[in-house]
Every structure is written in C-alpha cells, then in structure tokens.
PDB file of N, CA and C in Angstrom:
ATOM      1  N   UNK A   1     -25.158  29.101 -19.340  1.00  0.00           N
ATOM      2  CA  UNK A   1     -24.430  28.212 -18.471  1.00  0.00           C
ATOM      3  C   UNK A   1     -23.548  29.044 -17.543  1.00  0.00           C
ATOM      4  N   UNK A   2     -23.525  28.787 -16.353  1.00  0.00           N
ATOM      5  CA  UNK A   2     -23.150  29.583 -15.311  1.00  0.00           C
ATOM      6  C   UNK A   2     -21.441  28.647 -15.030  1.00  0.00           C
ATOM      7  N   UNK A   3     -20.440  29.867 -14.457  1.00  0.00           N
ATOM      8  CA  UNK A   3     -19.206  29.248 -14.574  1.00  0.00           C
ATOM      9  C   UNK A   3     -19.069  28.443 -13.165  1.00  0.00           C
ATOM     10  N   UNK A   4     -18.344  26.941 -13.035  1.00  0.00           N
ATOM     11  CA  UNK A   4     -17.963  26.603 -11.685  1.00  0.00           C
ATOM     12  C   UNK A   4     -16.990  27.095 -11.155  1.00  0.00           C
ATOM     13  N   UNK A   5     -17.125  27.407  -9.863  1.00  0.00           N
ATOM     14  CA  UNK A   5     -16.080  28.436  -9.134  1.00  0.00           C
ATOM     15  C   UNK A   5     -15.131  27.170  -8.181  1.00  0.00           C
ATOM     16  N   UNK A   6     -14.607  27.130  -9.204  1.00  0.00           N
ATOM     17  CA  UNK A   6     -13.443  25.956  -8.831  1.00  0.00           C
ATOM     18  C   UNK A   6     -12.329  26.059 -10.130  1.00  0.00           C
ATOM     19  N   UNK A   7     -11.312  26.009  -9.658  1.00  0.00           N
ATOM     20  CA  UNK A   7     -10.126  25.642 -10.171  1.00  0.00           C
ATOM     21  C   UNK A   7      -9.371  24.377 -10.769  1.00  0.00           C
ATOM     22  N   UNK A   8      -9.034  24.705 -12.234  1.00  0.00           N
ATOM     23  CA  UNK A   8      -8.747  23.644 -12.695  1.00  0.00           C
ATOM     24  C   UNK A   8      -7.430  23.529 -13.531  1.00  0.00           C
ATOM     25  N   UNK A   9      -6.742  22.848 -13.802  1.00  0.00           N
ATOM     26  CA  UNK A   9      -4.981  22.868 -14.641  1.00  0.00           C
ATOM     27  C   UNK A   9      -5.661  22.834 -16.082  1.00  0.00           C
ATOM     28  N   UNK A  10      -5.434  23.735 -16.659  1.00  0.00           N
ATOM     29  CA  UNK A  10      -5.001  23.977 -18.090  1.00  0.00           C
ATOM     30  C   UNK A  10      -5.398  22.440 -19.058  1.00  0.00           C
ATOM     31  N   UNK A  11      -4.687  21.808 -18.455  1.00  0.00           N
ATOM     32  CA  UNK A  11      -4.747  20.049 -19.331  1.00  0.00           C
ATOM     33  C   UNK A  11      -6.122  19.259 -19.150  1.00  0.00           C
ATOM     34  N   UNK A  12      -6.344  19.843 -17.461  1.00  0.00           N
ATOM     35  CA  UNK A  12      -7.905  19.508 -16.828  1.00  0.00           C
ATOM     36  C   UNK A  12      -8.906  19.635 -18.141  1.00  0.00           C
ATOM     37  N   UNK A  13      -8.781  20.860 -18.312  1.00  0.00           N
ATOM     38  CA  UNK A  13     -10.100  21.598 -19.180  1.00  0.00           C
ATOM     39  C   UNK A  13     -10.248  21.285 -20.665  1.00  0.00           C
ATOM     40  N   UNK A  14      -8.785  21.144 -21.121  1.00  0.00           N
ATOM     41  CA  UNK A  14      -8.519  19.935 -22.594  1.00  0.00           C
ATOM     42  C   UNK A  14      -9.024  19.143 -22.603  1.00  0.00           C
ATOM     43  N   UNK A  15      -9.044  18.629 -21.916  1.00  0.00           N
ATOM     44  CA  UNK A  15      -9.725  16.727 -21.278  1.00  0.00           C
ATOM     45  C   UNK A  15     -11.334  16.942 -21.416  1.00  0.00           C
ATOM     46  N   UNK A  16     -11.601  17.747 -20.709  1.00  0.00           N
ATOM     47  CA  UNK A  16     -13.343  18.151 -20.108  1.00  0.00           C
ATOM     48  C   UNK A  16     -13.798  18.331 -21.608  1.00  0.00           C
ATOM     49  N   UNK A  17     -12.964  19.572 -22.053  1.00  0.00           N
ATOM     50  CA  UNK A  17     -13.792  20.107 -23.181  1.00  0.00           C
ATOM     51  C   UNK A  17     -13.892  19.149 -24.328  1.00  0.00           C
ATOM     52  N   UNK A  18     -12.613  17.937 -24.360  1.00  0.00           N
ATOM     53  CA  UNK A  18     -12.642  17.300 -25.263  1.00  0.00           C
ATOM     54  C   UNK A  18     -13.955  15.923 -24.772  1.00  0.00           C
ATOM     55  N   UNK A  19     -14.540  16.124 -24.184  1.00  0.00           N
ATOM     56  CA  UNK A  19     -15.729  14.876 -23.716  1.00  0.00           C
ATOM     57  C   UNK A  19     -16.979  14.839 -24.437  1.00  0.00           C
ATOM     58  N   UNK A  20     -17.390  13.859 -24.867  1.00  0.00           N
ATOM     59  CA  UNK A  20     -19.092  14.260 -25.833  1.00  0.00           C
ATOM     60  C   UNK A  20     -19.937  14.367 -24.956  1.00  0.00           C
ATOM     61  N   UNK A  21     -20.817  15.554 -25.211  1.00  0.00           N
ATOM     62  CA  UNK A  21     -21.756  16.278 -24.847  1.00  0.00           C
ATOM     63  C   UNK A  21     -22.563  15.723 -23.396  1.00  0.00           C
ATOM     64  N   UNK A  22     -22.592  14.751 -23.733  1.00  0.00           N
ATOM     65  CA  UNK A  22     -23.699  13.847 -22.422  1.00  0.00           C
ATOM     66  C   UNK A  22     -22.540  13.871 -21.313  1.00  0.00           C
ATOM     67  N   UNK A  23     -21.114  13.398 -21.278  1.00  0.00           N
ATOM     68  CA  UNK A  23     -20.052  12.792 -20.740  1.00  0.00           C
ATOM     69  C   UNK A  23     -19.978  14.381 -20.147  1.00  0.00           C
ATOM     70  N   UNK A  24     -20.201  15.392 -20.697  1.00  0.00           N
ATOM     71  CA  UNK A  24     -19.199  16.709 -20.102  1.00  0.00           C
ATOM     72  C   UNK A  24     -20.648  17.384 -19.362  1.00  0.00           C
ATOM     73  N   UNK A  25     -22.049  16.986 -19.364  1.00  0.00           N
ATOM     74  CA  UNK A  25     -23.227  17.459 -18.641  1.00  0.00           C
ATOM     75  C   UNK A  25     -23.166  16.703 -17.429  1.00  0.00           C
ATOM     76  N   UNK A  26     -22.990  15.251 -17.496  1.00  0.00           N
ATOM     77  CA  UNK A  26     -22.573  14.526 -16.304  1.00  0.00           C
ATOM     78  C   UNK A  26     -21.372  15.000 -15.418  1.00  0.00           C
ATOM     79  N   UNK A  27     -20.293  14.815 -15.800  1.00  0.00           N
ATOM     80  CA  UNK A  27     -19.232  15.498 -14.753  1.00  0.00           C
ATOM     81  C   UNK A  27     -19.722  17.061 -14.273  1.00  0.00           C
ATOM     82  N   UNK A  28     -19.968  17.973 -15.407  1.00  0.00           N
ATOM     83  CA  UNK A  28     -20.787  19.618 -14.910  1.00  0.00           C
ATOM     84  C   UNK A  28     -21.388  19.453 -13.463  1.00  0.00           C
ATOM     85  N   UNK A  29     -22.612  18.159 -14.056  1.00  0.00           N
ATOM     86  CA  UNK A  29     -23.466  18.318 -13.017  1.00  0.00           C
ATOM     87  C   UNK A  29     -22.869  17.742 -11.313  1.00  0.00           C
ATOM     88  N   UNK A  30     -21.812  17.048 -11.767  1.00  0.00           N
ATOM     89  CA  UNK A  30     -21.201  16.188 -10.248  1.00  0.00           C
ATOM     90  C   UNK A  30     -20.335  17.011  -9.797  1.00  0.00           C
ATOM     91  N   UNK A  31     -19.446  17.909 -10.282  1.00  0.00           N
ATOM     92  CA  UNK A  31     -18.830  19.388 -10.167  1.00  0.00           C
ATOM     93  C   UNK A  31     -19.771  19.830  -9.338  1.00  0.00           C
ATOM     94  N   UNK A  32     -20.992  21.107 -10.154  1.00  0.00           N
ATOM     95  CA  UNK A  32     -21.777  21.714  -9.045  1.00  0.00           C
ATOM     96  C   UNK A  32     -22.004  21.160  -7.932  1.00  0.00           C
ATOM     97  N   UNK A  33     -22.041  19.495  -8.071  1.00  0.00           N
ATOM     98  CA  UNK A  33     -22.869  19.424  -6.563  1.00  0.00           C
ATOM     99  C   UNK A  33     -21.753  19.560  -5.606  1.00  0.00           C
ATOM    100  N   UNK A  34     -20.246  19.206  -6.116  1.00  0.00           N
ATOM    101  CA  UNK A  34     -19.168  19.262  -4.986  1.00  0.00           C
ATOM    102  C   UNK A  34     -19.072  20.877  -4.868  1.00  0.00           C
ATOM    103  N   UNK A  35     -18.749  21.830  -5.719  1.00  0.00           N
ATOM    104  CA  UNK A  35     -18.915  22.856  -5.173  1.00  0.00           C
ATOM    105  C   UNK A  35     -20.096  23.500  -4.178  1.00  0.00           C
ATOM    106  N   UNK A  36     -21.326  22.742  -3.838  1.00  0.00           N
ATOM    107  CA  UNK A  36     -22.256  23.387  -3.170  1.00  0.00           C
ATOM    108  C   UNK A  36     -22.286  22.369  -2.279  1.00  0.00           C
ATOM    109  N   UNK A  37     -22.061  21.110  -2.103  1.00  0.00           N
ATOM    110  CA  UNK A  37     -21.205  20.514  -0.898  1.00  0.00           C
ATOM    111  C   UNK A  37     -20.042  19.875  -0.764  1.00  0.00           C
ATOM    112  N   UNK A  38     -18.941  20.420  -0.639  1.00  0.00           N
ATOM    113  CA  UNK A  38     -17.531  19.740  -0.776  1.00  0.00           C
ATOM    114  C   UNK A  38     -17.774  18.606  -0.080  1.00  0.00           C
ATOM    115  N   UNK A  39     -18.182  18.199   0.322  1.00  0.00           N
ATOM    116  CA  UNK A  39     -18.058  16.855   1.194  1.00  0.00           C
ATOM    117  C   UNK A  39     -19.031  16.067   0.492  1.00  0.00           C
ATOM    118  N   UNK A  40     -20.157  16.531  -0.486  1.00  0.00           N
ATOM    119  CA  UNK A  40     -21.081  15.265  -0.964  1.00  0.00           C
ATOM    120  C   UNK A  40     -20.256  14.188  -1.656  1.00  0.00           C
ATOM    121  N   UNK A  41     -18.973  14.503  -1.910  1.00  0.00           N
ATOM    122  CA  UNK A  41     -18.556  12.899  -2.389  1.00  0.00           C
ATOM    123  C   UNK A  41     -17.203  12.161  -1.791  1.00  0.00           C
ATOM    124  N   UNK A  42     -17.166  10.861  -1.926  1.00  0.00           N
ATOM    125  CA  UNK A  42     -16.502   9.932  -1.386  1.00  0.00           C
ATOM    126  C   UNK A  42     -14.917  10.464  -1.340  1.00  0.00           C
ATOM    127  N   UNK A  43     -14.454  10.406   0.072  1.00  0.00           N
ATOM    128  CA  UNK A  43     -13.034  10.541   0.513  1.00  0.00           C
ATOM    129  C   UNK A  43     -11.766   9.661  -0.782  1.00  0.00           C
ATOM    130  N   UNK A  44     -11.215  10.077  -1.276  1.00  0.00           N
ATOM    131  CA  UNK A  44      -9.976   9.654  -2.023  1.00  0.00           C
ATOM    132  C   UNK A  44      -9.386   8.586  -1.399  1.00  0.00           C
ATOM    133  N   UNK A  45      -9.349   6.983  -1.981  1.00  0.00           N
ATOM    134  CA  UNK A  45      -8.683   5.963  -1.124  1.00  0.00           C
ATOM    135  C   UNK A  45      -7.448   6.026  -0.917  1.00  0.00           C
ATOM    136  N   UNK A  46      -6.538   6.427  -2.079  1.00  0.00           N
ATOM    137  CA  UNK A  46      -5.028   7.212  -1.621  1.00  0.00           C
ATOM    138  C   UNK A  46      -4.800   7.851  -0.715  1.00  0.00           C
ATOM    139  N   UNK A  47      -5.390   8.724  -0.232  1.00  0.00           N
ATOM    140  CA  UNK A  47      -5.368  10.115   0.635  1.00  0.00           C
ATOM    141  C   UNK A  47      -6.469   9.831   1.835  1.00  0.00           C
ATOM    142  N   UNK A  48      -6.459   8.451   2.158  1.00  0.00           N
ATOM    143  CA  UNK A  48      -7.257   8.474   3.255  1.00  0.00           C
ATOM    144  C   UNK A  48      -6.843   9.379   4.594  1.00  0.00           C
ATOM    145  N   UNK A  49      -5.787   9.371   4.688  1.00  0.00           N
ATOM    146  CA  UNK A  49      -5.402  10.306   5.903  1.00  0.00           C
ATOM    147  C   UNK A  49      -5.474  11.386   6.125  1.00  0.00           C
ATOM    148  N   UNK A  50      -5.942  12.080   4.593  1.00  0.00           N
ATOM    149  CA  UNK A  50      -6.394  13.720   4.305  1.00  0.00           C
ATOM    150  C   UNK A  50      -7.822  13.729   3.799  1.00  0.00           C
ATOM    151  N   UNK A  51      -8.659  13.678   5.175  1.00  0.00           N
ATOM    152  CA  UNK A  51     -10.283  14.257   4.685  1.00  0.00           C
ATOM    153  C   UNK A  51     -10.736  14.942   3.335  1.00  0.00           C
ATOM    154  N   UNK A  52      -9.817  15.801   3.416  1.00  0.00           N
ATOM    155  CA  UNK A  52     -10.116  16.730   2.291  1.00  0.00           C
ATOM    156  C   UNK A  52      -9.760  16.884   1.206  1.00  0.00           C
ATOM    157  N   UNK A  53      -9.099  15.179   0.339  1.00  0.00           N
ATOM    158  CA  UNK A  53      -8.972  14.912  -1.219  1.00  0.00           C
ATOM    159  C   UNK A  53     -10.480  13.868  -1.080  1.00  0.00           C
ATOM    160  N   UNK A  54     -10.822  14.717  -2.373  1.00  0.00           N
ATOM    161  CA  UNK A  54     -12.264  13.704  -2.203  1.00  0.00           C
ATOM    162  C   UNK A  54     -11.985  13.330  -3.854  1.00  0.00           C
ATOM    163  N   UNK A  55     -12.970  12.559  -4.271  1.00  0.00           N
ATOM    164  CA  UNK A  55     -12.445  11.790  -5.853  1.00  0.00           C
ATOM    165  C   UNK A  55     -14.570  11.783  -6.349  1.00  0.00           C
ATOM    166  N   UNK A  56     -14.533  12.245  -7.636  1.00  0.00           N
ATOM    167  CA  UNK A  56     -15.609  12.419  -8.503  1.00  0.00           C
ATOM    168  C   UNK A  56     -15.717  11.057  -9.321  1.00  0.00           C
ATOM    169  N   UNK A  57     -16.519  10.583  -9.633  1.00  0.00           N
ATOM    170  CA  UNK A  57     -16.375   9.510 -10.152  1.00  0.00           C
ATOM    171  C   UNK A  57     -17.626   9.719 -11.194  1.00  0.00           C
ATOM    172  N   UNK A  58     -17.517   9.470 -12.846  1.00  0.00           N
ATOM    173  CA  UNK A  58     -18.870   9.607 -13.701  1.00  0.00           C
ATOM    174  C   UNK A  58     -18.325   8.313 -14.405  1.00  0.00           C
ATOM    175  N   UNK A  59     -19.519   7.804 -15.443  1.00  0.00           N
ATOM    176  CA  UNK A  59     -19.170   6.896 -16.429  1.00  0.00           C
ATOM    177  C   UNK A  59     -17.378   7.297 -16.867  1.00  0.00           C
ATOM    178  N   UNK A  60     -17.110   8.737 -17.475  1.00  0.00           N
ATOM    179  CA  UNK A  60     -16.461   8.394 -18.577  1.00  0.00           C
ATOM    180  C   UNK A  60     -15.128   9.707 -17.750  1.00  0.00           C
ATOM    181  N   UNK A  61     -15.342   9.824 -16.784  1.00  0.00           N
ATOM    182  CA  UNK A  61     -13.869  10.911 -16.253  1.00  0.00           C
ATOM    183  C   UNK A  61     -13.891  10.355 -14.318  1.00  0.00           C
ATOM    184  N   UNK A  62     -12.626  10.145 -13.900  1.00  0.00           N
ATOM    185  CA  UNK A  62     -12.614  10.262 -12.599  1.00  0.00           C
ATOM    186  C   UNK A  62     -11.648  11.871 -12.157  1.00  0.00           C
ATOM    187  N   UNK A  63     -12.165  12.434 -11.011  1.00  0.00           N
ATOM    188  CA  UNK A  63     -11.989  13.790 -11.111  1.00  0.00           C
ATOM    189  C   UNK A  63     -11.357  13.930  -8.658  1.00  0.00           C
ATOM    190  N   UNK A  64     -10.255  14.188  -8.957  1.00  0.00           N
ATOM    191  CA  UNK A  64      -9.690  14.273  -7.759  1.00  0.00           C
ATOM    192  C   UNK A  64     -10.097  15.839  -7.151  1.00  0.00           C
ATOM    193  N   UNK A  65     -10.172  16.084  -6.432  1.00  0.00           N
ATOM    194  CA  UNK A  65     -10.010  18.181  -5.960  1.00  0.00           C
ATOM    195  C   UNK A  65     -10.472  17.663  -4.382  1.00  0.00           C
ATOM    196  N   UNK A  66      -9.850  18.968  -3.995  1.00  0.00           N
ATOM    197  CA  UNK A  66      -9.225  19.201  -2.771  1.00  0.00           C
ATOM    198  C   UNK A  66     -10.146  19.951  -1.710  1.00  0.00           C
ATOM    199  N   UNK A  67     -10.294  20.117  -0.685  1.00  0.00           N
ATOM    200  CA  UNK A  67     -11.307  21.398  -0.256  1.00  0.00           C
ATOM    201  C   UNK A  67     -10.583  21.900   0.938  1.00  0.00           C
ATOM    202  N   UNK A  68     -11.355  23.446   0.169  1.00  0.00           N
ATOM    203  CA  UNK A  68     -10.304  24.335   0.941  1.00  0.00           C
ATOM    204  C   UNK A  68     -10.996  24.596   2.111  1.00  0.00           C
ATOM    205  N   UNK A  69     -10.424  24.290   3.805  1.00  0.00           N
ATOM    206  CA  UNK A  69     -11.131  24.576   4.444  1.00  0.00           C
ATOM    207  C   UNK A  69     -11.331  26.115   5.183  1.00  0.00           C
ATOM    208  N   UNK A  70     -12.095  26.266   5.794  1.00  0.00           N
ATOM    209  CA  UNK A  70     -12.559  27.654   6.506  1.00  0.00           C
ATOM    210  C   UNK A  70     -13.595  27.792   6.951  1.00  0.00           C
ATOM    211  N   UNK A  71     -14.191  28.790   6.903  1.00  0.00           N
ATOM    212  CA  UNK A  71     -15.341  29.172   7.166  1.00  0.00           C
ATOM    213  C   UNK A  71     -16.393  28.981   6.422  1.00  0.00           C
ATOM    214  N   UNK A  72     -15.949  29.011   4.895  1.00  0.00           N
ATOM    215  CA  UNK A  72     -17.003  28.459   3.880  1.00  0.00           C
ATOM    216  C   UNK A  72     -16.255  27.569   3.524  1.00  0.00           C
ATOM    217  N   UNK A  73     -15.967  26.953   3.309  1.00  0.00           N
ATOM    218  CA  UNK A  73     -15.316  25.126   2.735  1.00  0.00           C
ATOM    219  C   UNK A  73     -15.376  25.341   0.903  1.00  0.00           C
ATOM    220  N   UNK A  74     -14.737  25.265   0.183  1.00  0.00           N
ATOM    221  CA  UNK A  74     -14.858  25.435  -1.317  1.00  0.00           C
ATOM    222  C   UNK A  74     -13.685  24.693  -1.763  1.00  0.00           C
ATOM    223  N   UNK A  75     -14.154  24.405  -3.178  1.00  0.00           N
ATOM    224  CA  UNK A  75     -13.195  23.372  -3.991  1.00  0.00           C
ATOM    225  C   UNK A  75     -11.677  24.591  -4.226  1.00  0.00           C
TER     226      UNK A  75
END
C-alpha cells in the first residue's frame, strides 16, 4: 500500500485507522482520487466563497481538505 501525499491532524488518522476495513478502502480510495485531482470533488457548502475547501463524502466518514494552489495543485 502506497502512502497518500496529503496531510492529516493526528486525531484525523485515529478516526481513519479506527474504521472497518471496507469503510477505510472506501475513503483510501476517494483520498487518491482527490490527490490526483484536487478538484474531482464537490466545493464545501460552508466555504462556498473559497474554491479551494472541497468536502469527501463516503458511506461512513465526511472528509474536508484544502488545495494548495500553484503550479501543481495538491491536497
């Protein structure tokens, strides 16, 4: 298993790691895809005025992150 190159709080990863098996392959997999397109998911309805809080959404975790912009765009 290859690491996601994204940043996460300490409590984040408590949470993640504490998820059953199916629950923590689902978010993994909705992770990678935001890291390989920050923009594949839906703008944050709070933060409509900031493009760049986007919100993850799986059955069993909702997941906020930010993107950093530049030249390569990354979580």
């Amino acid at each position: 298993m290859t690491a996601i190159p994204a940043r996460f709080a300490a409590s984040v990863g408590r949470v993640i790691r504490g998820l059953p098996l199916p629950d923590r392959e689902e978010l993994r997999a909705a992770l990678e895809r935001a890291c390989q397109v920050p923009w594949s998911w839906p703008q944050a309805d709070r933060y409509e005025m900031d493009e760049t809080v986007r919100v993850i959404t799986t059955r069993s975790a909702i997941v906020h992150y930010v993107i950093l912009p530049g030249p390569d765009p990354h979580l």
